[in-house]
Protein backbone atom coordinates (compact mmCIF):
# COMPACT_ATOMS: atom_id res chain seq x y z
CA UNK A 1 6.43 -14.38 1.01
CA UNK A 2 2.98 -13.29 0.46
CA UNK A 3 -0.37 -14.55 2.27
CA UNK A 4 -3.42 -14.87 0.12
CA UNK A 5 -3.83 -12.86 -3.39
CA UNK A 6 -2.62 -10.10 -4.58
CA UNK A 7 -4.23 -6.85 -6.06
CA UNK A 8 -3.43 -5.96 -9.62
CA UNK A 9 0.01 -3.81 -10.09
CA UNK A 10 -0.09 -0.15 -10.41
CA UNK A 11 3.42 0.60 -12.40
CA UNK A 12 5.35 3.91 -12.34
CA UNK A 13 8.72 4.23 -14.44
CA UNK A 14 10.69 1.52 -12.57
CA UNK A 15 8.75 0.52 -9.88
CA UNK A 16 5.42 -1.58 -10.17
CA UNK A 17 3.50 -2.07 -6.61
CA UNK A 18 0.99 -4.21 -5.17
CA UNK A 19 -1.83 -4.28 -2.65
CA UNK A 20 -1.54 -7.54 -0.28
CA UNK A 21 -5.10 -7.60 1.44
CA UNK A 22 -4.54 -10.28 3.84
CA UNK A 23 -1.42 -8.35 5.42
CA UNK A 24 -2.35 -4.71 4.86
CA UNK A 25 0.58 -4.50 2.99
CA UNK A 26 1.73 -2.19 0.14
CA UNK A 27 4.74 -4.01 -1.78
CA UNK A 28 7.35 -2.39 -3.97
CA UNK A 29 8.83 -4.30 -6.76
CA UNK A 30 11.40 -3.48 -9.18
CA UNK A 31 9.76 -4.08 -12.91
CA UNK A 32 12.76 -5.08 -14.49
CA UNK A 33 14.27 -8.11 -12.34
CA UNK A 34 10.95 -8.42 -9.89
CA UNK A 35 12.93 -8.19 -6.90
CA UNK A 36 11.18 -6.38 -3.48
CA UNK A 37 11.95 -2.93 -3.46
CA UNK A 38 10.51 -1.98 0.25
CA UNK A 39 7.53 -2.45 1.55
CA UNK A 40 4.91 -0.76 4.02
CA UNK A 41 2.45 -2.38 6.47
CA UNK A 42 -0.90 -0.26 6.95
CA UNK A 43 -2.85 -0.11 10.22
CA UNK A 44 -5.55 -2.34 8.52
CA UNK A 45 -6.48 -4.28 5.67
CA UNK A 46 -5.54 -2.27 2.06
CA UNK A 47 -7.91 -4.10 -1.19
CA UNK A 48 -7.08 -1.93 -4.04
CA UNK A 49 -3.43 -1.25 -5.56
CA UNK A 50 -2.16 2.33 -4.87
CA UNK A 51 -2.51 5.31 -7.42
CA UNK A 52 0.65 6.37 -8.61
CA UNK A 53 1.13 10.40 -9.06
CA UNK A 54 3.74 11.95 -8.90
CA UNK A 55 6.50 9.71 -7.40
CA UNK A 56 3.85 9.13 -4.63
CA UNK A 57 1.75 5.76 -4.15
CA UNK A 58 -1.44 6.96 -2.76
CA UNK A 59 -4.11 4.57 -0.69
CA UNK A 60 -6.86 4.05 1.70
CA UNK A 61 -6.98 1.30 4.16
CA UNK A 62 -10.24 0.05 6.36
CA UNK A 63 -8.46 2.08 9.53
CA UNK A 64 -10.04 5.67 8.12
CA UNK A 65 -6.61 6.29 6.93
CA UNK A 66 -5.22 7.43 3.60
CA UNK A 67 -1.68 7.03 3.30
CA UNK A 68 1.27 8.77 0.70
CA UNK A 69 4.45 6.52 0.41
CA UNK A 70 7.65 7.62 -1.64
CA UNK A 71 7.43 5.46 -4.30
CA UNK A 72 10.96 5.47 -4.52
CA UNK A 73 11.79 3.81 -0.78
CA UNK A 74 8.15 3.04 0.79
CA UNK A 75 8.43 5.65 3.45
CA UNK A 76 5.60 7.67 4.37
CA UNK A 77 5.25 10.96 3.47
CA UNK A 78 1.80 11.86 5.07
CA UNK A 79 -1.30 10.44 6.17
CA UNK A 80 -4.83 11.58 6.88
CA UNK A 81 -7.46 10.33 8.85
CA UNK A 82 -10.10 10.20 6.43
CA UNK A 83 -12.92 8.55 8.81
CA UNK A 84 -14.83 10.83 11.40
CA UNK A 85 -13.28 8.86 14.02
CA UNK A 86 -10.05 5.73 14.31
CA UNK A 87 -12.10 2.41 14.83
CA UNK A 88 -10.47 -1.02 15.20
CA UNK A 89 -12.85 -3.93 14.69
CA UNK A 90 -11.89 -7.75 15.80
CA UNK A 91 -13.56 -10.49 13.65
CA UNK A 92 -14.06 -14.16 15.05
């Protein structure tokens, strides 16, 4: 399923998540059977797991954004535009 490596887990109760850099991805997982709980595409690239506080998972990505998904479903609560202005850069 995934592309490339993963970041290190960040676990909460249940629910342990992962960053997948190469997708700008933020994966749930169920810690008991390690089945995909949800998960939640970012508008770019996401390195570093999420911080877990709570029952959010908190994160940047390299869009300016910081995000706050329910770490229950993956559905976003808020995000903030962290950056003085949205950039979008294409790499060759």
């Amino acid at each position: 399923y995934w592309l490339g490596p993963l970041s290190a887990p960040t676990v909460a109760g249940k629910i342990a998540t992962v960053a997948c850099p190469e997708t700008g991805e933020i994966v749930g997982i169920d810690s008991d059977t390690g089945a995909k709980r949800w998960s939640f595409r970012a508008g770019g690239k996401v390195d570093s797991p999420p911080t877990l506080h709570e029952g959010l998972a908190l994160f940047g990505s390299h869009n300016g954004w910081v995000y706050a998904l329910n770490l229950d479903d993956g559905r976003l609560v808020w995000r903030f535009l962290a950056a003085p202005i949205e950039r979008k850069a294409v790499l060759h």
